[in-house]
C-alpha atoms as a PDB file:
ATOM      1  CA  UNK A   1    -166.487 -46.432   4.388  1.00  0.00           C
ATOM      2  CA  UNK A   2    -164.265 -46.760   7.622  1.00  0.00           C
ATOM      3  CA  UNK A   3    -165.942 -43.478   8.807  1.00  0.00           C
ATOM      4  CA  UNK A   4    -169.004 -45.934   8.525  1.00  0.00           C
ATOM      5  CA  UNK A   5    -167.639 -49.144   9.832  1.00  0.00           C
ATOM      6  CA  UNK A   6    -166.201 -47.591  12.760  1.00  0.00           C
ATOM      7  CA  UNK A   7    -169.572 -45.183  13.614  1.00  0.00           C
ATOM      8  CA  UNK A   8    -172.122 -48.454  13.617  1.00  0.00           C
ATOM      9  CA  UNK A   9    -169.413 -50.197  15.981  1.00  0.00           C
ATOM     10  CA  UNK A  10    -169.569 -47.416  18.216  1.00  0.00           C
ATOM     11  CA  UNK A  11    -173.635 -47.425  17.962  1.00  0.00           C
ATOM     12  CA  UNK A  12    -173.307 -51.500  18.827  1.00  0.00           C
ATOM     13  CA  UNK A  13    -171.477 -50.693  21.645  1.00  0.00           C
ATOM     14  CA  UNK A  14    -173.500 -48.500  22.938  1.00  0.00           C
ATOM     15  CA  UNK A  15    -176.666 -50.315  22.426  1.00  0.00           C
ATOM     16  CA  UNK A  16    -174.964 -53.302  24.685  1.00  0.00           C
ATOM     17  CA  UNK A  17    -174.611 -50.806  27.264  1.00  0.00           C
ATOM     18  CA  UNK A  18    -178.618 -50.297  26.624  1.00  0.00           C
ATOM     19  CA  UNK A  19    -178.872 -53.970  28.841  1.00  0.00           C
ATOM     20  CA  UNK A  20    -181.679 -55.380  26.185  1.00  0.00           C
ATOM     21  CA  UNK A  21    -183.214 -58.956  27.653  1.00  0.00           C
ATOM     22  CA  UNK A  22    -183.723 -59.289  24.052  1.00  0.00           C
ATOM     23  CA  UNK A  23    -181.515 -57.684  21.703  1.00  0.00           C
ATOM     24  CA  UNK A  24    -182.971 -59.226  18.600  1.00  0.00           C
ATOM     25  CA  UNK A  25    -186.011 -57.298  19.721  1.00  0.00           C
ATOM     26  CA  UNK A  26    -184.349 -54.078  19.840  1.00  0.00           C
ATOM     27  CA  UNK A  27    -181.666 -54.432  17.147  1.00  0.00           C
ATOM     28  CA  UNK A  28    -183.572 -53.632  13.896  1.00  0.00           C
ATOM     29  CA  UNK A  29    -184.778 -50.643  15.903  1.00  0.00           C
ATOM     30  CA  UNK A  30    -183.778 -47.458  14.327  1.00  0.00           C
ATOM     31  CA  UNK A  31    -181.495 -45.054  17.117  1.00  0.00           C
ATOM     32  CA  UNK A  32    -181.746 -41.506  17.567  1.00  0.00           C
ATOM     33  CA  UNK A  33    -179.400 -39.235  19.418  1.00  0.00           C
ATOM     34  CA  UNK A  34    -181.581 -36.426  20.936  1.00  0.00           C
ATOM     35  CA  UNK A  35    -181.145 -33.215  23.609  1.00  0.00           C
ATOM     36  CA  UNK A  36    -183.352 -32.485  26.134  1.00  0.00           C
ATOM     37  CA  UNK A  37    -183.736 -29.047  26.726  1.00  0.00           C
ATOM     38  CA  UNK A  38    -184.575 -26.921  29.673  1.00  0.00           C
ATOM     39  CA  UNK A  39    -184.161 -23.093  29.820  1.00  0.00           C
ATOM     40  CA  UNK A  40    -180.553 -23.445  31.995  1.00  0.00           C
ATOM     41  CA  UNK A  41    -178.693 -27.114  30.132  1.00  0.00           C
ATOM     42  CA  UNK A  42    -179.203 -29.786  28.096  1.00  0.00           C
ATOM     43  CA  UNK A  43    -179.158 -33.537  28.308  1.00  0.00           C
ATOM     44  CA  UNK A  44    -178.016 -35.857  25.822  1.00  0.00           C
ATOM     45  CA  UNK A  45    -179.859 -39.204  25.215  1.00  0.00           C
ATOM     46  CA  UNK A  46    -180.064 -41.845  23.214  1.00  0.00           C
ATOM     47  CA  UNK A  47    -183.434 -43.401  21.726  1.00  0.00           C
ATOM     48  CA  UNK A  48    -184.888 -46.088  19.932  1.00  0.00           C
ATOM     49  CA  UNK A  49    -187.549 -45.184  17.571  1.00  0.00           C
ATOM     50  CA  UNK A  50    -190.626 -47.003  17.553  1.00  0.00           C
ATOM     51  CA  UNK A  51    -192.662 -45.844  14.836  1.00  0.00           C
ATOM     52  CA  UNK A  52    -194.782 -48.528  13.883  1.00  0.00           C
ATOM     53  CA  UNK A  53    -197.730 -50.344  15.129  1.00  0.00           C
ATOM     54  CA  UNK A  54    -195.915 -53.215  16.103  1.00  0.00           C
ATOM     55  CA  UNK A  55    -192.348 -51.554  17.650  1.00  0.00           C
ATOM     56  CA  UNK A  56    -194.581 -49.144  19.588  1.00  0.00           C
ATOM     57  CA  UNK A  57    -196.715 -52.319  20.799  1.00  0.00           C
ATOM     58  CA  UNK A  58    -193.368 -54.305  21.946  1.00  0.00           C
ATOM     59  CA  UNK A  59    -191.857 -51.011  23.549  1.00  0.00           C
ATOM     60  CA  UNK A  60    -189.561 -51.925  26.247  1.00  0.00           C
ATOM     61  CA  UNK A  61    -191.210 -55.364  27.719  1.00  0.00           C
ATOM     62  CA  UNK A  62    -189.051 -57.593  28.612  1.00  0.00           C
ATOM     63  CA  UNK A  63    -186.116 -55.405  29.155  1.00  0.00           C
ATOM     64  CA  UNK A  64    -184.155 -55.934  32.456  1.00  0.00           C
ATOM     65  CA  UNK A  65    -182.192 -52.969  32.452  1.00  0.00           C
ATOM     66  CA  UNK A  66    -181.873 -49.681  30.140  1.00  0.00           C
ATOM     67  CA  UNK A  67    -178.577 -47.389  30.020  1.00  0.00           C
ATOM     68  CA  UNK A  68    -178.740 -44.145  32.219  1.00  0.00           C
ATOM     69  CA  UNK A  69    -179.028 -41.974  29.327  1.00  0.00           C
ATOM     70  CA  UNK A  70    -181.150 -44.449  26.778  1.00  0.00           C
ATOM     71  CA  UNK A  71    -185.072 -44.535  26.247  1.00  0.00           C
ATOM     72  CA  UNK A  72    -187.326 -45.014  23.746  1.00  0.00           C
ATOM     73  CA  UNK A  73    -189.273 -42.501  21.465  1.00  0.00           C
ATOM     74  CA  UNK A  74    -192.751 -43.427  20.347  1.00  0.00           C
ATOM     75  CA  UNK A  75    -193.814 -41.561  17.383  1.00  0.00           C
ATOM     76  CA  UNK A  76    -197.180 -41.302  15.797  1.00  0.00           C
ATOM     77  CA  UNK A  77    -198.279 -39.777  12.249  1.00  0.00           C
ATOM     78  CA  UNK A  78    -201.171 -38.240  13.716  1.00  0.00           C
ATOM     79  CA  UNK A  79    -202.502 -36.923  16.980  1.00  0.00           C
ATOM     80  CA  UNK A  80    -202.961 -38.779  20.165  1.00  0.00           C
ATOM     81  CA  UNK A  81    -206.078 -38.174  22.136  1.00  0.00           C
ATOM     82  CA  UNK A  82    -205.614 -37.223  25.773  1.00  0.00           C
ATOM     83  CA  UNK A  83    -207.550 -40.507  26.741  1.00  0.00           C
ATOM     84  CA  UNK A  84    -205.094 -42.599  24.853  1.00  0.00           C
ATOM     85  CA  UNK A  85    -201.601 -43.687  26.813  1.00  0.00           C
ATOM     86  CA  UNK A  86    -199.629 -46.247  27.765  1.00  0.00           C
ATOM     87  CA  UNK A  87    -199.185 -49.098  30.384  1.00  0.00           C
ATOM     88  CA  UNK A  88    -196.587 -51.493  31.419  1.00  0.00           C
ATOM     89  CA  UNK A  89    -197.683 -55.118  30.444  1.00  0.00           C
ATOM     90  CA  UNK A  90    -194.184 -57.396  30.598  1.00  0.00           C
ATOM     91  CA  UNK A  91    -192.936 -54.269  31.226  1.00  0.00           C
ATOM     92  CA  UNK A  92    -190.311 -54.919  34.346  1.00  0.00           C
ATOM     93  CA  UNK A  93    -188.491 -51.865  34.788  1.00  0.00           C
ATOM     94  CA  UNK A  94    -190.272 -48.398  36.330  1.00  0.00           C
ATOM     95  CA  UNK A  95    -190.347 -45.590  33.829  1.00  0.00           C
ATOM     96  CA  UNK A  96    -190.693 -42.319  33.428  1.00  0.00           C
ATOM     97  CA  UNK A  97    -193.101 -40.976  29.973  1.00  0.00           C
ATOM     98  CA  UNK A  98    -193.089 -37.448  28.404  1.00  0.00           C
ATOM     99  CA  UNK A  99    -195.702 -37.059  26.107  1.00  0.00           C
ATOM    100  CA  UNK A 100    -194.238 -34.681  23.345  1.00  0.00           C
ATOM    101  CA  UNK A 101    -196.501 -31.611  20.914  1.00  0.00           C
ATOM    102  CA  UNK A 102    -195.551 -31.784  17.307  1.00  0.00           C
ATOM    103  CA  UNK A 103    -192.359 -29.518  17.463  1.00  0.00           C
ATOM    104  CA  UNK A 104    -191.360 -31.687  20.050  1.00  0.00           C
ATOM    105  CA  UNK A 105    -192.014 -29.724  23.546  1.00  0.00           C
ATOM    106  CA  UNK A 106    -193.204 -31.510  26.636  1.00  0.00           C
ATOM    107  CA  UNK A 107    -196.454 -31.149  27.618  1.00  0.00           C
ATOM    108  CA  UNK A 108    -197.213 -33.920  30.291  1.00  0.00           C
ATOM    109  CA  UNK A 109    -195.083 -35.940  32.287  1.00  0.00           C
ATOM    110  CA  UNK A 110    -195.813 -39.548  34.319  1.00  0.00           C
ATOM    111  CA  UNK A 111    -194.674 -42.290  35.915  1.00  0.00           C
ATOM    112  CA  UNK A 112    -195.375 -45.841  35.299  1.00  0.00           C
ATOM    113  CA  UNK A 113    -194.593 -48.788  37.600  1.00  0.00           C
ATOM    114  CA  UNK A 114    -194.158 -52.446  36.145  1.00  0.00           C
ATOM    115  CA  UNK A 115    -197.109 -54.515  36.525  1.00  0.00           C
ATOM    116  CA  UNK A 116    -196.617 -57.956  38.183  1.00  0.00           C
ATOM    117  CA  UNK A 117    -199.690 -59.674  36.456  1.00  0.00           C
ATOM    118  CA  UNK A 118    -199.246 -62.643  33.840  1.00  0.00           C
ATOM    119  CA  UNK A 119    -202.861 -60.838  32.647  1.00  0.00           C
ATOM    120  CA  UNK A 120    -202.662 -57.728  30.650  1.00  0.00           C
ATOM    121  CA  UNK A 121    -206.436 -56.924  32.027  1.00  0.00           C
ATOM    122  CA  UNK A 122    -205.316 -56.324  34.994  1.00  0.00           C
ATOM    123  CA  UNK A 123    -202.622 -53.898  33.904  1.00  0.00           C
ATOM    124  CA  UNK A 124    -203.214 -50.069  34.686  1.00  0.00           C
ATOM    125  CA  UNK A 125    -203.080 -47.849  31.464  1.00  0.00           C
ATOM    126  CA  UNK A 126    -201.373 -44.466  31.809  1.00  0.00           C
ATOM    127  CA  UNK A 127    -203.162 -41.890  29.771  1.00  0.00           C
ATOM    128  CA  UNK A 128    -201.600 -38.752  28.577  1.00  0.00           C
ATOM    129  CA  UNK A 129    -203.692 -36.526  30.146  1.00  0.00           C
ATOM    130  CA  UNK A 130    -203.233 -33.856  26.933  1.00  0.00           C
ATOM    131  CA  UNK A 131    -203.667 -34.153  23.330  1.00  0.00           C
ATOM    132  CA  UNK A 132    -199.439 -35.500  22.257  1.00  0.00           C
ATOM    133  CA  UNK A 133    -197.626 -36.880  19.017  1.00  0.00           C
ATOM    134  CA  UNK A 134    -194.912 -38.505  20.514  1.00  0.00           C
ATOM    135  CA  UNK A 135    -193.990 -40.620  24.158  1.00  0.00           C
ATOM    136  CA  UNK A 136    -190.279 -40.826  25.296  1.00  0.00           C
ATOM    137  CA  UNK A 137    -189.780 -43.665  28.128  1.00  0.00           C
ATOM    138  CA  UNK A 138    -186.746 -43.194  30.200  1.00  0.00           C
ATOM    139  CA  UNK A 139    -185.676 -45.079  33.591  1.00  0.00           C
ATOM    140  CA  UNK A 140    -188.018 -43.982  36.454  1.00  0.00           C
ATOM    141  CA  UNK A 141    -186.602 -40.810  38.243  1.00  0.00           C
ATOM    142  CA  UNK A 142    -184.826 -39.321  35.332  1.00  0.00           C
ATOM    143  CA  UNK A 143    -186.670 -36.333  34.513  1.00  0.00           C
ATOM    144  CA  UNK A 144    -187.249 -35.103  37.833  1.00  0.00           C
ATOM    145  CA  UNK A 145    -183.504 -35.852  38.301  1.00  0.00           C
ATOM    146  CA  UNK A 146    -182.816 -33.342  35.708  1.00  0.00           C
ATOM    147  CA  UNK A 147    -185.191 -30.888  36.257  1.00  0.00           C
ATOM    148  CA  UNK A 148    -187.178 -31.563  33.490  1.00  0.00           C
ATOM    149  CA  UNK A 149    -190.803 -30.608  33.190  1.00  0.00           C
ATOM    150  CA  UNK A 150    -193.438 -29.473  30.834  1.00  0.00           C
ATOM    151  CA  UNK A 151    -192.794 -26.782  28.213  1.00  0.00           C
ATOM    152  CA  UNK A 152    -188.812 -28.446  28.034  1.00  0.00           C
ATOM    153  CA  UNK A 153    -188.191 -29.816  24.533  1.00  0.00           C
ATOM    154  CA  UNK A 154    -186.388 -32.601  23.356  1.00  0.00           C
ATOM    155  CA  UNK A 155    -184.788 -32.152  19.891  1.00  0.00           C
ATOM    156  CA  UNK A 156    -183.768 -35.203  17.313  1.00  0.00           C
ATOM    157  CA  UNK A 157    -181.691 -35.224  14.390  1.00  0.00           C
ATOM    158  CA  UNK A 158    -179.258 -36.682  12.272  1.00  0.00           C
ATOM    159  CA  UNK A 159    -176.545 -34.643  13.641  1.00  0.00           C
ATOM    160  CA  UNK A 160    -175.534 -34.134  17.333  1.00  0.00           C
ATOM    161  CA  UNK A 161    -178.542 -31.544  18.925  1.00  0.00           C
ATOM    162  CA  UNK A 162    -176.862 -31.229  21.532  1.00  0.00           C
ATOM    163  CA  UNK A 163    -174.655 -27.772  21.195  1.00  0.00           C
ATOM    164  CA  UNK A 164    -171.442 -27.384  23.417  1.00  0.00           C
END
């Protein structure tokens, strides 16, 4: 039970570090800690799951600021046609999206800039380019930062996937 107590106070902590406008928004969201992995290292991250219609809708609008090493993981139960994507409505920070296979490897990478307009017409969409299952959002810069590109993986689970 302490083990408990004191693991969700670390995971509060570390979601105020996360810089949420809105943190009722993003409080009921579940977190998962996930590896990036590229053929030389690995990078540790924290994300939000949005796995429902409306958590995948609300996705990080409104957010003023997200951690270095925080995102968001978008995660669908079937298939995403290379058509379909993503744009930035109330969406005020510039991001970075990987667009994830079903095991979880990279297979298209793009960046998405905030759009100033109160309309969400006039927002550009930001298609996959590639059949995908999943979408991670991180701050703008931070995969080619890290050297990470298409045919990388990222790996979730329960316990830390990141190995030593």
């Amino acid at each position: 039970m302490i083990v408990r107590h004191l693991a969700l106070l670390a995971l509060s902590a570390l979601l105020a570090g996360c810089g949420s406008a809105d943190a009722k928004d993003s409080a009921h969201l579940p977190v998962a800690q996930a590896c990036f992995v590229t053929d030389t290292t690995q990078h540790p991250v924290v994300l939000e799951v949005a796995s429902n219609s409306q958590d995948r809708q609300k996705g990080l609008m409104d957010r003023e600021a997200l951690a270095e090493n925080a995102g968001m993981l978008f995660s669908y139960d079937y298939e995403r046609s290379p058509e379909q994507g993503f744009w930035m409505y109330q969406t005020l920070l510039p991001l970075d999206i990987a667009f994830l296979d079903n095991q979880g490897v990279i297979v298209s990478i793009r960046q998405m800039h905030p759009c100033a307009s109160s309309r969400s017409n006039d927002c550009p969409s930001y298609p996959a380019g590639v059949s995908y299952w999943h979408a991670v959002e991180m701050n703008a810069g931070y995969f080619s930062s890290r050297q990470i590109e298409a045919g990388d993986r990222l790996i979730w689970v329960q316990d830390s996937p990141c190995k030593p």
